[in-house]
PDB file of N, CA and C in Angstrom:
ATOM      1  N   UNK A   1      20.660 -60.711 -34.221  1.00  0.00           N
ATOM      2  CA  UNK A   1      20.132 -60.421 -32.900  1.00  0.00           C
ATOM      3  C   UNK A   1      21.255 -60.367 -31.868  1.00  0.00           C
ATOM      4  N   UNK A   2      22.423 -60.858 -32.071  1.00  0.00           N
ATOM      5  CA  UNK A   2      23.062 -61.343 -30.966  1.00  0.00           C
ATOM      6  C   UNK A   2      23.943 -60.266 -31.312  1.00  0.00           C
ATOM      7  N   UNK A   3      24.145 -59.322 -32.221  1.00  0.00           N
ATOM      8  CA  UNK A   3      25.232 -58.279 -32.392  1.00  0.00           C
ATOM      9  C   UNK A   3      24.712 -57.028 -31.916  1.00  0.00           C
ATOM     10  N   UNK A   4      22.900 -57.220 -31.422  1.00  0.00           N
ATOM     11  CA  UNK A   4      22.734 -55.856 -30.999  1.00  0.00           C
ATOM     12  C   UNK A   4      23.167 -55.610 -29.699  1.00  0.00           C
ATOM     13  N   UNK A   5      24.307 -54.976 -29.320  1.00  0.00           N
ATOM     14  CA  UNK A   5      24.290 -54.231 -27.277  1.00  0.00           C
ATOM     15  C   UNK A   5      23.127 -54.143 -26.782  1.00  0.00           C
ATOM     16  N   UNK A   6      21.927 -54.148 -27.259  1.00  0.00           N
ATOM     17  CA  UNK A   6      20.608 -53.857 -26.273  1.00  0.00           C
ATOM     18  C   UNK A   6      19.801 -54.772 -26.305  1.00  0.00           C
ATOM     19  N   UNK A   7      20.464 -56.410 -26.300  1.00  0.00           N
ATOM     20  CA  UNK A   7      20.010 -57.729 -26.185  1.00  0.00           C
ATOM     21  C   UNK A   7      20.543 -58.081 -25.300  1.00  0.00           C
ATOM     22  N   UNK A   8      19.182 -58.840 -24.113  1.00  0.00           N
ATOM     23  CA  UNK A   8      19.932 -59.796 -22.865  1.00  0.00           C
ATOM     24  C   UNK A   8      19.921 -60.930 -23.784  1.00  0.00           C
ATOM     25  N   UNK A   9      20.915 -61.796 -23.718  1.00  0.00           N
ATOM     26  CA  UNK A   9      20.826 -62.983 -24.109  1.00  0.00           C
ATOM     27  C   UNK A   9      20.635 -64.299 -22.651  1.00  0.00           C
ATOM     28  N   UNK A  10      19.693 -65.003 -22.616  1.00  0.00           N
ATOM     29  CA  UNK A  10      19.206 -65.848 -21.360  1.00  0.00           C
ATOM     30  C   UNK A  10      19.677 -67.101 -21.438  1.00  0.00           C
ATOM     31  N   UNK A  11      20.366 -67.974 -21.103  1.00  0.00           N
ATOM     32  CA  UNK A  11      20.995 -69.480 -21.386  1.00  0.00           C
ATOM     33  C   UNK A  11      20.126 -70.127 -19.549  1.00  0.00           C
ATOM     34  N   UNK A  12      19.024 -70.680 -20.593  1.00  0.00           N
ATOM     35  CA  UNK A  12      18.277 -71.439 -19.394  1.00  0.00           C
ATOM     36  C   UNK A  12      18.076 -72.397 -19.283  1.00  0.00           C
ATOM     37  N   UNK A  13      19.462 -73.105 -19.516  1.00  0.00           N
ATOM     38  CA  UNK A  13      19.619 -74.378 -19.413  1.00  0.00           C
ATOM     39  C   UNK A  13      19.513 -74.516 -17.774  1.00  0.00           C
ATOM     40  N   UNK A  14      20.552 -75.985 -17.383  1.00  0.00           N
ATOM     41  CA  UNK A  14      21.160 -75.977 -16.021  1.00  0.00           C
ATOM     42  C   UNK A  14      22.167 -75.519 -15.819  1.00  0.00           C
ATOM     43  N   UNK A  15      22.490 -75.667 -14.266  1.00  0.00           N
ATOM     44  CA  UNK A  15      24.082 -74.932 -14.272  1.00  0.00           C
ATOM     45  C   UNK A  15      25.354 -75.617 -15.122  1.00  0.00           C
ATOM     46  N   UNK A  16      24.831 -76.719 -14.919  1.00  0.00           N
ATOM     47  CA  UNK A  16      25.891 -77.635 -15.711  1.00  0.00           C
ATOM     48  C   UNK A  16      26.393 -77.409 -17.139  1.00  0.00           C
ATOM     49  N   UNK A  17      25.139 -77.662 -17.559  1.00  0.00           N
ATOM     50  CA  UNK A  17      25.212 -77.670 -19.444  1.00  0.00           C
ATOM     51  C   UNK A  17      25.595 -75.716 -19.416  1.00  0.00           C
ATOM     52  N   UNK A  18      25.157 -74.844 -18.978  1.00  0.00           N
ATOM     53  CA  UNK A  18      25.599 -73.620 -19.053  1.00  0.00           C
ATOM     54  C   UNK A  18      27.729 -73.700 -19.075  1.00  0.00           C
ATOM     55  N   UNK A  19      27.469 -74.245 -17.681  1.00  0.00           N
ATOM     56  CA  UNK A  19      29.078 -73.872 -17.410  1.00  0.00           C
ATOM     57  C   UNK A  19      29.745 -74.762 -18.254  1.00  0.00           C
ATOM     58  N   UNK A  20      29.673 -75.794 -19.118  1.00  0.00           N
ATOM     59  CA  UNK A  20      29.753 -76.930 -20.193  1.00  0.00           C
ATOM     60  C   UNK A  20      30.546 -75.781 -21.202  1.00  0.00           C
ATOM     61  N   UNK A  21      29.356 -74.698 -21.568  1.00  0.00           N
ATOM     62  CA  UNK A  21      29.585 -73.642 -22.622  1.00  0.00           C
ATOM     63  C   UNK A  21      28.179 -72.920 -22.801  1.00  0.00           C
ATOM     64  N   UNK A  22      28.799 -71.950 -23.532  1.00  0.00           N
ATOM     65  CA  UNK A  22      27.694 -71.034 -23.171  1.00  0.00           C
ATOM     66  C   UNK A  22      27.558 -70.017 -24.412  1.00  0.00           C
ATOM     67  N   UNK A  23      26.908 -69.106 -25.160  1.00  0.00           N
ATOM     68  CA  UNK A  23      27.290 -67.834 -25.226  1.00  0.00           C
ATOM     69  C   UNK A  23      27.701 -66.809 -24.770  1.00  0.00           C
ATOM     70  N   UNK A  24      28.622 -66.277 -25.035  1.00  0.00           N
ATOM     71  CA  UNK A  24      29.542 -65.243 -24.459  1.00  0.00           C
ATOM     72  C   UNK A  24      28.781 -63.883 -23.699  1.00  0.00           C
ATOM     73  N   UNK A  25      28.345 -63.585 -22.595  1.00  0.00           N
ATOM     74  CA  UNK A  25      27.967 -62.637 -22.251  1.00  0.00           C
ATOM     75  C   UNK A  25      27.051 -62.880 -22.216  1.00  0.00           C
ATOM     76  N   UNK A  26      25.879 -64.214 -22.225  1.00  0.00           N
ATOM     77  CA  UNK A  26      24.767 -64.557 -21.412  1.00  0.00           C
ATOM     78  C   UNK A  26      24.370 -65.128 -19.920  1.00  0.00           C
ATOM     79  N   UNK A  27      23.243 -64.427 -19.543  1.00  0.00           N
ATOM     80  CA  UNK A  27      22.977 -64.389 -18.253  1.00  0.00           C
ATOM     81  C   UNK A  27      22.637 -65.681 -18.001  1.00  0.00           C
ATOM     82  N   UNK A  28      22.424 -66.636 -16.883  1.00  0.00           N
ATOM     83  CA  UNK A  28      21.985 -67.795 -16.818  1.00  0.00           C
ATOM     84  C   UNK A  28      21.231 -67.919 -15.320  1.00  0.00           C
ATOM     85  N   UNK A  29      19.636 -68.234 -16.032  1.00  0.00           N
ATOM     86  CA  UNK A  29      18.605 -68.712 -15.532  1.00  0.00           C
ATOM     87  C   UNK A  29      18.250 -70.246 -15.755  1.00  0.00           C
ATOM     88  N   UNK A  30      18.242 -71.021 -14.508  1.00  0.00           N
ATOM     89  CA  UNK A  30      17.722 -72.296 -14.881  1.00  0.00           C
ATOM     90  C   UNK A  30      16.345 -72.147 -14.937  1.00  0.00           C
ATOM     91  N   UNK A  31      15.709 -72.593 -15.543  1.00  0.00           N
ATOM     92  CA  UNK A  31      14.447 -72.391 -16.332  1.00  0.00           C
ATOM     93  C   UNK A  31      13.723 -73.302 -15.418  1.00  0.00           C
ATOM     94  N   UNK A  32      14.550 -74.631 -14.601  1.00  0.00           N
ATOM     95  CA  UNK A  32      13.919 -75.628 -13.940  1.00  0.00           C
ATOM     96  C   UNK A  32      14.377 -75.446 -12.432  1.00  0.00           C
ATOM     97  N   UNK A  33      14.563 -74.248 -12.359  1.00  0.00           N
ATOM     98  CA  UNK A  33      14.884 -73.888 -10.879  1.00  0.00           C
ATOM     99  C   UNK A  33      14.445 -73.350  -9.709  1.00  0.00           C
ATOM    100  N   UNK A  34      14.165 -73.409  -8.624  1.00  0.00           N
ATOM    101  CA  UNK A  34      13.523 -73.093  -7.389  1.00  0.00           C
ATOM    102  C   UNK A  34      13.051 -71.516  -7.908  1.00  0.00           C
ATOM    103  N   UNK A  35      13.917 -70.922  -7.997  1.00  0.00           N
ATOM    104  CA  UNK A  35      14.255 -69.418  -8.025  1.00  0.00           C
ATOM    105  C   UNK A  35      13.787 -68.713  -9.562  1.00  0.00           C
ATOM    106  N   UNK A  36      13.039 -69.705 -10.387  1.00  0.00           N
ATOM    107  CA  UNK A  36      13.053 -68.860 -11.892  1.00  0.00           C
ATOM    108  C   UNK A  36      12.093 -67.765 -11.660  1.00  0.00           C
ATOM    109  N   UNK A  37      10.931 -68.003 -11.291  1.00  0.00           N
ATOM    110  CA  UNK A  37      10.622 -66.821 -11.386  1.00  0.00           C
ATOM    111  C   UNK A  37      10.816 -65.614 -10.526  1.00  0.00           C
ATOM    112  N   UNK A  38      11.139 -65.366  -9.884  1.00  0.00           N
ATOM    113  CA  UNK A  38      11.571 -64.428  -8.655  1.00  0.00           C
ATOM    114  C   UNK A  38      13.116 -63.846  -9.894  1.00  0.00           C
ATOM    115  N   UNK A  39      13.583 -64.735 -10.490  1.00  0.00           N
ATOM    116  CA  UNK A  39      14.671 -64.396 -11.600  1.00  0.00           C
ATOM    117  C   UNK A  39      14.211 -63.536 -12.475  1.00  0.00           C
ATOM    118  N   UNK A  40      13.237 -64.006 -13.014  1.00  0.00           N
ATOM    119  CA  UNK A  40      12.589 -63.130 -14.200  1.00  0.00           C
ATOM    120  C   UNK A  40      11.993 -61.384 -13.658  1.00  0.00           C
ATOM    121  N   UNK A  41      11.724 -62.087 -12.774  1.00  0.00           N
ATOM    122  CA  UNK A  41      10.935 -60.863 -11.991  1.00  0.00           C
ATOM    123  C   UNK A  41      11.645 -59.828 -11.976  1.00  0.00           C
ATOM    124  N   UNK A  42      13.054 -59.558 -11.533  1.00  0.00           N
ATOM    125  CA  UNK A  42      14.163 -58.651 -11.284  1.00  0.00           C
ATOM    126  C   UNK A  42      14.970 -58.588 -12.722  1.00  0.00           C
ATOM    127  N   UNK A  43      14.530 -59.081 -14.016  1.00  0.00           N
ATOM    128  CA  UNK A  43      14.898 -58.481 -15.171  1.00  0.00           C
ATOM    129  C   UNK A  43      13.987 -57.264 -15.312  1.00  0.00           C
ATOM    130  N   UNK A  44      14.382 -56.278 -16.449  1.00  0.00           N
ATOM    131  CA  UNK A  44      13.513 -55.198 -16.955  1.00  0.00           C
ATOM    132  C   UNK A  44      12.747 -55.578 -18.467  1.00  0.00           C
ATOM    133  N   UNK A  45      11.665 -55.664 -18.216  1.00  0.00           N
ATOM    134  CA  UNK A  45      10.465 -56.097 -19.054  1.00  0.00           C
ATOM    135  C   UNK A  45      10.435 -54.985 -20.145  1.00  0.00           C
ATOM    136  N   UNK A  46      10.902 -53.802 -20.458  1.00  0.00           N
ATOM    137  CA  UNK A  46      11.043 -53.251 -21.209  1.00  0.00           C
ATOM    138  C   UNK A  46      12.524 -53.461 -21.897  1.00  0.00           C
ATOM    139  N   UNK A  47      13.338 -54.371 -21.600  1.00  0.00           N
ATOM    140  CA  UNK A  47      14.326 -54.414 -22.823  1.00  0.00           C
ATOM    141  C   UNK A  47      14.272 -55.475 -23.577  1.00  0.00           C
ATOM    142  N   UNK A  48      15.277 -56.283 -24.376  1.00  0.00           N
ATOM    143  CA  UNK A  48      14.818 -57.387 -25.264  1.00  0.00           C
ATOM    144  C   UNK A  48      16.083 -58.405 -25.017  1.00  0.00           C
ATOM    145  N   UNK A  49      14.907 -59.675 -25.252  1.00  0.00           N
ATOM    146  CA  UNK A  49      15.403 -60.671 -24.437  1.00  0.00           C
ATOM    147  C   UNK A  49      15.782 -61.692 -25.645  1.00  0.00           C
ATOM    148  N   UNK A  50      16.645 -62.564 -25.661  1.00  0.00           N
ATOM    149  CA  UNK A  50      17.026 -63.670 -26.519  1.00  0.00           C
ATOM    150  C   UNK A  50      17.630 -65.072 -25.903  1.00  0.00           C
ATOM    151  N   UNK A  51      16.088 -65.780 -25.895  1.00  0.00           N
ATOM    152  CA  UNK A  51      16.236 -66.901 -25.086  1.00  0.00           C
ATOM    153  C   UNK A  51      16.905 -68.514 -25.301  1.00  0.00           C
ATOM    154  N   UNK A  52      17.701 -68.949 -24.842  1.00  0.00           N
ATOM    155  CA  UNK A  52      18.172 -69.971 -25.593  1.00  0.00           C
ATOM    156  C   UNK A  52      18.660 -71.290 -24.542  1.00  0.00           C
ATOM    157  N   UNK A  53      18.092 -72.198 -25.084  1.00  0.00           N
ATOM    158  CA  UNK A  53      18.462 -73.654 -24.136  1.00  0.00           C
ATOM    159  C   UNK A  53      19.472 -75.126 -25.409  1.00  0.00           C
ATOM    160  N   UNK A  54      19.154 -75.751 -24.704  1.00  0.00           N
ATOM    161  CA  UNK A  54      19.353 -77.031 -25.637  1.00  0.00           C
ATOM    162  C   UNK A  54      19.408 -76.971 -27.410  1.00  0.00           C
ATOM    163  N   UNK A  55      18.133 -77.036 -27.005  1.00  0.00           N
ATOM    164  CA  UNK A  55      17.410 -77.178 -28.738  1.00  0.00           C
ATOM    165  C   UNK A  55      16.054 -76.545 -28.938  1.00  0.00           C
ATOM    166  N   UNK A  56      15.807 -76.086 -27.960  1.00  0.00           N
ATOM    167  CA  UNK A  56      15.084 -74.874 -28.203  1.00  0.00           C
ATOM    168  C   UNK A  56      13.478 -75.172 -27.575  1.00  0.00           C
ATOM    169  N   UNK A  57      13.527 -76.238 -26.742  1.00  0.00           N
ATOM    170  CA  UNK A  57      12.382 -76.504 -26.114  1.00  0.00           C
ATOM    171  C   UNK A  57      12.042 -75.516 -24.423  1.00  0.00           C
ATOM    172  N   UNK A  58      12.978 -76.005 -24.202  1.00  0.00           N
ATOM    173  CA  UNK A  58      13.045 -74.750 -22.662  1.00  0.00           C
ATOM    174  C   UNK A  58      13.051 -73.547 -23.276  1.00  0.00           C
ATOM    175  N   UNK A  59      13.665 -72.903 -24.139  1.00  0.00           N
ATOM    176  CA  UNK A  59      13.721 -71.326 -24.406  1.00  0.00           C
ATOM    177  C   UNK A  59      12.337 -71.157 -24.857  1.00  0.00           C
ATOM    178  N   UNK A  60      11.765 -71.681 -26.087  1.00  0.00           N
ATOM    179  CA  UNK A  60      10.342 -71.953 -26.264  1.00  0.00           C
ATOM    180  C   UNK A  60       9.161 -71.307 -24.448  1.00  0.00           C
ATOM    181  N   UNK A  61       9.138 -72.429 -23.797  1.00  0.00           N
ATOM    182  CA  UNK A  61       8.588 -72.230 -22.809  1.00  0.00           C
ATOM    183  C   UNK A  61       9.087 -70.642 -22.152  1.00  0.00           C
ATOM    184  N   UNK A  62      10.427 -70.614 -21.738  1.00  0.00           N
ATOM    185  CA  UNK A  62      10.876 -69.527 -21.238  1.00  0.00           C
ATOM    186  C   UNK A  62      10.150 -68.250 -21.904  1.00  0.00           C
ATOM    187  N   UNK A  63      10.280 -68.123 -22.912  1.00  0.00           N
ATOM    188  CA  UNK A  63       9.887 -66.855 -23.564  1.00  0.00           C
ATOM    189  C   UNK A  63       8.155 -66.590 -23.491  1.00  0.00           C
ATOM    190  N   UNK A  64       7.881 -68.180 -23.707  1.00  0.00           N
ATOM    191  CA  UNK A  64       6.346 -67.882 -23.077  1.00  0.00           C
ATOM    192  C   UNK A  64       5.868 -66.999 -22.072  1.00  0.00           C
ATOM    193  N   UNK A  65       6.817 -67.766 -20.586  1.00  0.00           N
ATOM    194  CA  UNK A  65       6.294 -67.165 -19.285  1.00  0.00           C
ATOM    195  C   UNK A  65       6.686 -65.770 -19.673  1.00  0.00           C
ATOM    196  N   UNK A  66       8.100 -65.339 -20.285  1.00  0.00           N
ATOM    197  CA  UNK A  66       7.980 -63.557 -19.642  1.00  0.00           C
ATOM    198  C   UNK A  66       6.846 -62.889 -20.694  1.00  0.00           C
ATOM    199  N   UNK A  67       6.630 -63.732 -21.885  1.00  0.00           N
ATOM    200  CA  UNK A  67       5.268 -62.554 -22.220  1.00  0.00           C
ATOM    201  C   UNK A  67       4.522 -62.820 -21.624  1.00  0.00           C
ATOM    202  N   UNK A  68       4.112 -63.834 -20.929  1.00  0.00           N
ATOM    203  CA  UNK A  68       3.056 -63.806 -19.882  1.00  0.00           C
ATOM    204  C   UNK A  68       3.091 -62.997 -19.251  1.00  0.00           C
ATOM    205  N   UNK A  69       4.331 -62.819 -18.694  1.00  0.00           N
ATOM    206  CA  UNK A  69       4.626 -61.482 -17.403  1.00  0.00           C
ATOM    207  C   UNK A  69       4.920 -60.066 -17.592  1.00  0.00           C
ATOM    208  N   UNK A  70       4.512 -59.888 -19.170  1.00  0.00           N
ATOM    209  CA  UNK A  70       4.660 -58.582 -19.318  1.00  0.00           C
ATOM    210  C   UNK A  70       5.985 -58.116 -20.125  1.00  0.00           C
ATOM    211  N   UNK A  71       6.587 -58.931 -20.531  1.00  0.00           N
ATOM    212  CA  UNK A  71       7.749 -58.721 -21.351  1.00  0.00           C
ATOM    213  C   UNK A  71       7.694 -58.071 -22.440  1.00  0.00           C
ATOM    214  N   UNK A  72       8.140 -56.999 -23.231  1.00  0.00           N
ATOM    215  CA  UNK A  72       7.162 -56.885 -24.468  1.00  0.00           C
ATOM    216  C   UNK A  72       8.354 -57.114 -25.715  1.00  0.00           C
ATOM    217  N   UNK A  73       9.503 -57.462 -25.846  1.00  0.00           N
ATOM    218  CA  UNK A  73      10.092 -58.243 -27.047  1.00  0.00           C
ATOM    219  C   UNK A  73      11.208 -59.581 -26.215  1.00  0.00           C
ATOM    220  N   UNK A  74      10.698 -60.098 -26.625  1.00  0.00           N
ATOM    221  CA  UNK A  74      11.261 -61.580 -25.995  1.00  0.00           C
ATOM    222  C   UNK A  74      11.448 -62.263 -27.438  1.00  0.00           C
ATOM    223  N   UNK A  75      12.645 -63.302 -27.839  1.00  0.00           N
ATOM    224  CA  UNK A  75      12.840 -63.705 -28.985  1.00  0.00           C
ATOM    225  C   UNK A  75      13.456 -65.086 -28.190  1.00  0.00           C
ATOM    226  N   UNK A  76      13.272 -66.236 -29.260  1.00  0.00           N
ATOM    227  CA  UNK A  76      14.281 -67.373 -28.320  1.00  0.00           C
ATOM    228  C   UNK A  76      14.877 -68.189 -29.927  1.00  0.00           C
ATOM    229  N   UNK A  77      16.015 -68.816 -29.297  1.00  0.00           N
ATOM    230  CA  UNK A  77      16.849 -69.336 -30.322  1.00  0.00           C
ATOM    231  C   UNK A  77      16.177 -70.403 -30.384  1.00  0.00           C
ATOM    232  N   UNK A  78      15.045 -70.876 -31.681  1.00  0.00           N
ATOM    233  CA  UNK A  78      14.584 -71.771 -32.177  1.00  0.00           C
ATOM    234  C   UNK A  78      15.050 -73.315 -32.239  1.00  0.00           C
ATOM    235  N   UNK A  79      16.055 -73.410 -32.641  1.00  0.00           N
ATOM    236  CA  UNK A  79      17.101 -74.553 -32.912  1.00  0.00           C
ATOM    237  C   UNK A  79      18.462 -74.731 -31.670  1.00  0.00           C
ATOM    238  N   UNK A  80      18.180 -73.598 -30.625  1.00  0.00           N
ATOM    239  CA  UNK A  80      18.896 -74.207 -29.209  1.00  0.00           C
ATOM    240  C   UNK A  80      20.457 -73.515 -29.615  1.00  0.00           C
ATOM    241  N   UNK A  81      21.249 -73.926 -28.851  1.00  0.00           N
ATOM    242  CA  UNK A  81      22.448 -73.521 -28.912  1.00  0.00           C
ATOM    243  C   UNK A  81      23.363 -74.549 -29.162  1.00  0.00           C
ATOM    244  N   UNK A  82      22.995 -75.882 -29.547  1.00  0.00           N
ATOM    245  CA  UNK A  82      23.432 -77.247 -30.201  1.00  0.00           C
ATOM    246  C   UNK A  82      23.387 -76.653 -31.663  1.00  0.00           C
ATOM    247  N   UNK A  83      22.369 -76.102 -32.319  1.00  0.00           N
ATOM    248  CA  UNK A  83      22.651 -75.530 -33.902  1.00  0.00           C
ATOM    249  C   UNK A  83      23.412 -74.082 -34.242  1.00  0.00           C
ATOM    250  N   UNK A  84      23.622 -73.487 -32.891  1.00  0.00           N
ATOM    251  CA  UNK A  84      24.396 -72.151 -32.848  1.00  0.00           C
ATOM    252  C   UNK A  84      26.006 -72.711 -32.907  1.00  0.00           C
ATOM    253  N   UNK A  85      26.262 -74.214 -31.905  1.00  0.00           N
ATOM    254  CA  UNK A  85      27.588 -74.025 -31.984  1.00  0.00           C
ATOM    255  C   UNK A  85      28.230 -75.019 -33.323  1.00  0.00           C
ATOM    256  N   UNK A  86      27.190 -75.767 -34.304  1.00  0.00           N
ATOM    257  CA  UNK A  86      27.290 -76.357 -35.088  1.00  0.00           C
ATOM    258  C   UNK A  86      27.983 -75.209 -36.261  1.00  0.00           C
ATOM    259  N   UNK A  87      27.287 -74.268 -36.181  1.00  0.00           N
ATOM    260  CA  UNK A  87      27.985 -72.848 -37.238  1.00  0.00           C
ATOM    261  C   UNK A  87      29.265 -72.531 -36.385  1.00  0.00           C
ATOM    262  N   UNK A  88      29.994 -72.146 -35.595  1.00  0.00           N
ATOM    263  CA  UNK A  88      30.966 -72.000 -35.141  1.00  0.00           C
ATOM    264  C   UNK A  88      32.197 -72.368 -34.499  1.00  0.00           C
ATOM    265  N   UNK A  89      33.076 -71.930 -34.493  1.00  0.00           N
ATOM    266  CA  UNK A  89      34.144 -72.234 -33.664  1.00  0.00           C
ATOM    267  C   UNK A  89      34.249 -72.823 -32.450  1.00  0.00           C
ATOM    268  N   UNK A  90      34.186 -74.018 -32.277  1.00  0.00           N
ATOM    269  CA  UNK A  90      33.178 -74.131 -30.394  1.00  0.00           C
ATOM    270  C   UNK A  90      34.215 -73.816 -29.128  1.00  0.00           C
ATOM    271  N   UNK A  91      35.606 -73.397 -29.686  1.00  0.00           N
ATOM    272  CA  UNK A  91      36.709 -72.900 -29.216  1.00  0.00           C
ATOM    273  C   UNK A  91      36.159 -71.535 -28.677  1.00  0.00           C
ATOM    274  N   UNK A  92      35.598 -70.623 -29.189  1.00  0.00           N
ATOM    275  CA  UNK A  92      34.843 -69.088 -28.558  1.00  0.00           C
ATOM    276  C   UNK A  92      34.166 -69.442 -27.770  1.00  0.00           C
ATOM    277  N   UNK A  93      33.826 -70.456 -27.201  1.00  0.00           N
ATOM    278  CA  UNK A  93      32.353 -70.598 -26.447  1.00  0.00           C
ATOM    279  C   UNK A  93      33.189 -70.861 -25.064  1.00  0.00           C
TER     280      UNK A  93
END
């Protein structure tokens, strides 16, 4: 998922744990923030989304609301980005 160009990837953590580390070329929405939805709102609901927090409880929720809102492929990293950087180099991040 993460090798296709026509994936937003969403890191909706906080600002903190984002700027901590991140995936490379993901957008960052706090999921617990004044502003999330007015955030979501100004994405395009026709492209595809790959949502990812912690451990996969916020992305969970996250991906909820945008199919709520009309999203029509929304995917979220199950196991968070704690089991993404367990496979990798945490030096790239």
């Amino acid at each position: 998922m993460l090798e296709r160009n026509n994936t937003t990837v969403l890191d909706v953590r906080s600002y903190a744990e984002y700027k901590s580390f991140h995936i490379p070329g993901a957008k960052h929405i706090d999921l617990l923030g004044q502003s999330v939805l007015d955030e979501f709102d100004r994405l395009d609901p026709d492209k595809r989304y790959l949502v990812y927090c912690a451990v996969g409880v916020r992305s969970k929720s996250a991906a909820k609301i945008l199919e709520q809102m009309g999203f029509n492929e929304v995917y979220h990293l199950s196991d968070g980005i704690l089991n993404y950087v367990g496979d990798k180099d945490d030096t790239a991040l």
